[in-house]
Protein backbone atom coordinates (compact mmCIF):
# COMPACT_ATOMS: atom_id res chain seq x y z
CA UNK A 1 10.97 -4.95 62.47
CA UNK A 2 9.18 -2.81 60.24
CA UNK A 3 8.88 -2.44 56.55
CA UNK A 4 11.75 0.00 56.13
CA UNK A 5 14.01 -2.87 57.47
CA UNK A 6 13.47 -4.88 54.74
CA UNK A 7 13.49 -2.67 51.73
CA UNK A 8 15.87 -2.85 49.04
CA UNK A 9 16.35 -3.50 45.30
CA UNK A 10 12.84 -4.88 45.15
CA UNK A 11 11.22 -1.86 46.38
CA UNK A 12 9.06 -2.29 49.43
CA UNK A 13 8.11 -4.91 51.45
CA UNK A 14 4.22 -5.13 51.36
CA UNK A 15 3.78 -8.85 52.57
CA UNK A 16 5.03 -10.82 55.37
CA UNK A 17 4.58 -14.32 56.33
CA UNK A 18 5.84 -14.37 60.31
CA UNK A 19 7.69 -17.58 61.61
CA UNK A 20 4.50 -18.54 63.69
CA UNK A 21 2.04 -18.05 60.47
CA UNK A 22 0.96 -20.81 58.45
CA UNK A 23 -0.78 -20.32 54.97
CA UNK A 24 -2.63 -22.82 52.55
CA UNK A 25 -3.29 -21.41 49.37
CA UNK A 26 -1.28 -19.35 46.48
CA UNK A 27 -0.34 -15.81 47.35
CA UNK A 28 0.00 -13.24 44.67
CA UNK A 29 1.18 -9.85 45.72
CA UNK A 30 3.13 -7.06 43.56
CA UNK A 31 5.66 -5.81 45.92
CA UNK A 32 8.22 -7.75 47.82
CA UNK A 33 7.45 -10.25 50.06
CA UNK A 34 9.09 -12.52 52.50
CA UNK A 35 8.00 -15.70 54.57
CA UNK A 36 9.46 -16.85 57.39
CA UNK A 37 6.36 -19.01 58.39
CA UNK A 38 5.01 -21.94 56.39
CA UNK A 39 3.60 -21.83 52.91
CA UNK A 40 1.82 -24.58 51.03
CA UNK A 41 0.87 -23.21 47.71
CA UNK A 42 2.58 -20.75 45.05
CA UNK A 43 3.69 -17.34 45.80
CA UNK A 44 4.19 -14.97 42.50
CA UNK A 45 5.38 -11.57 42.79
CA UNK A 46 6.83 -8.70 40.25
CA UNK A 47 9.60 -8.01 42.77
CA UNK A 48 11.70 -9.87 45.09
CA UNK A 49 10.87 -12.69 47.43
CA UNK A 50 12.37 -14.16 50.39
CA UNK A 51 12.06 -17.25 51.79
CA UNK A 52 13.83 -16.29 55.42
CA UNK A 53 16.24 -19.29 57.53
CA UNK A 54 12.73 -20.33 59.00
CA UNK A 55 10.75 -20.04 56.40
CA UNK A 56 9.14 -23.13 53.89
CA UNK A 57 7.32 -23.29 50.86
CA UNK A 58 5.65 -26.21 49.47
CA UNK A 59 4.91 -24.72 45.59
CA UNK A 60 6.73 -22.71 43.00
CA UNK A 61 8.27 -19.03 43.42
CA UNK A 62 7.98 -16.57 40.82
CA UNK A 63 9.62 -13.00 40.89
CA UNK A 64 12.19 -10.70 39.54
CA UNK A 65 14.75 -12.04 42.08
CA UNK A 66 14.47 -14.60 44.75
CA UNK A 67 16.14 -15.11 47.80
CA UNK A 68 16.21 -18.61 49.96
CA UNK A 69 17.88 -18.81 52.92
CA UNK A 70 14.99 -21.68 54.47
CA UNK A 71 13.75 -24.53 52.95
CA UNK A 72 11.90 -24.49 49.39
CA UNK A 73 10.09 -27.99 47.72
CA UNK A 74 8.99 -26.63 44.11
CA UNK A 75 10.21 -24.80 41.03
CA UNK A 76 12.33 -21.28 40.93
CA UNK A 77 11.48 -18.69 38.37
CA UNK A 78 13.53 -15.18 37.96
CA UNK A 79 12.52 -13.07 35.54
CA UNK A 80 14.37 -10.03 35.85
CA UNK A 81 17.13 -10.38 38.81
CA UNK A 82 18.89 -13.57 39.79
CA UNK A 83 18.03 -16.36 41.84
CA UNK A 84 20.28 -16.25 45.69
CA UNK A 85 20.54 -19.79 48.22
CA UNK A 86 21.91 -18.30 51.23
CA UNK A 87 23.93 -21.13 52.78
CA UNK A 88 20.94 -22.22 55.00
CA UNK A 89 19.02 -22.51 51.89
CA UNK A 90 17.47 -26.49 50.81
CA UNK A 91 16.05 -26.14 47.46
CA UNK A 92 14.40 -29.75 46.03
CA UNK A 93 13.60 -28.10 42.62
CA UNK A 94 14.23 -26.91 39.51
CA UNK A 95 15.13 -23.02 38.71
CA UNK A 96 15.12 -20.99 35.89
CA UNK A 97 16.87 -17.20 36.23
CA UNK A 98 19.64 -14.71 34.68
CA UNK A 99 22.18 -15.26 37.30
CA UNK A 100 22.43 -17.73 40.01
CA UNK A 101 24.06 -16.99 43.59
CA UNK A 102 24.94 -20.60 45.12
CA UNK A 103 26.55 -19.87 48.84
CA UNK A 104 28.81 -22.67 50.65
CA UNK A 105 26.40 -24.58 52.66
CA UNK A 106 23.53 -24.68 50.61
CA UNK A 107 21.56 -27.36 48.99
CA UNK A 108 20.36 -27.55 45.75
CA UNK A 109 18.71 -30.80 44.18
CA UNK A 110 17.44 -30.40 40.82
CA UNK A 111 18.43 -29.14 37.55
CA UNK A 112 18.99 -25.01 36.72
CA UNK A 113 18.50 -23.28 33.57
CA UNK A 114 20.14 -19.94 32.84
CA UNK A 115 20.54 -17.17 30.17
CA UNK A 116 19.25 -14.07 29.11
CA UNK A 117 16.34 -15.61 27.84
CA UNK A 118 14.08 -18.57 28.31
CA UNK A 119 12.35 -18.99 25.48
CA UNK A 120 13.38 -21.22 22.33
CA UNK A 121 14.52 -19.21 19.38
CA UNK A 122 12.58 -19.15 16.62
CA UNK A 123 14.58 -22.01 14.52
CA UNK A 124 14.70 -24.43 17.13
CA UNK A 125 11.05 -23.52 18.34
CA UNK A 126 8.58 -26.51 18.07
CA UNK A 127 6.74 -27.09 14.44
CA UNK A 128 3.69 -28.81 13.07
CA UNK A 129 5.03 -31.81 11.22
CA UNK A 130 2.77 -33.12 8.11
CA UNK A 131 3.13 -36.43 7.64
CA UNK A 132 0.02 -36.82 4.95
CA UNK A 133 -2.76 -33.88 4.15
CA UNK A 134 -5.70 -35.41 6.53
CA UNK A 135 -3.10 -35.78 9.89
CA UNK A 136 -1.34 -33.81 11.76
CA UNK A 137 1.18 -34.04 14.78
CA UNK A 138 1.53 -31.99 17.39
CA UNK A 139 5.19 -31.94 18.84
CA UNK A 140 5.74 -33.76 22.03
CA UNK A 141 6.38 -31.73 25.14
């Protein structure tokens, strides 16, 4: 296949992980990327990955959309897009995204968080608490 076979919304693919590769180690790219091998270690990218039927990740994902349709053991994080388990997909993980595709068939064990944004507003956002002048608490994460 070439790289034109896999372009889409996430512009083009500049990385690929093959069903026979095997990779230790975090991978950081800024196109789209997809792994159908093995991958033990984080992958980060500004555009969309995808984790192929074959493919598995040990670590957390981070893009603008993500796409499982193999086997995943770590945390989801969507900026942008929206988060996609193809009905092949095993997910053992938490996620965090805008909108979340969940297709008959797939598995998804951990908790999800979703909205428009991620980040506490500013009146619930944590606060120093004083309890005398000399001490000071941090909040508790």
């Amino acid at each position: 296949m070439s790289k034109k076979d896999f372009k889409g919304n996430g512009g083009e693919l500049s990385t690929f992980l093959g069903a026979d590769a095997e990779l230790v180690g975090n991978l950081v790219v800024k196109n789209s990327a997809r792994v159908d091998g093995k991958l033990k270690g984080a992958i980060k990218s500004e555009n969309t990955i995808t984790i192929g039927d074959s493919g598995t990740v040990e670590g957390d994902i981070t893009g603008a959309t993500i796409i499982v349709g193999g086997r995943v053991t770590g945390n989801l994080i969507a900026s942008a897009g929206r988060i996609v388990l193809e009905a092949s997909a095993v997910l053992t993980g938490n996620l965090r995204t805008v909108r979340l595709v969940i297709e008959e068939g797939a598995q998804f064990n951990g908790e999800s968080s979703m909205g428009e944004s991620h980040t506490p507003s500013p009146s619930y956002a944590p606060k120093k608490i004083v309890l005398d002048e000399k001490r000071v608490e941090e909040p508790k994460a």
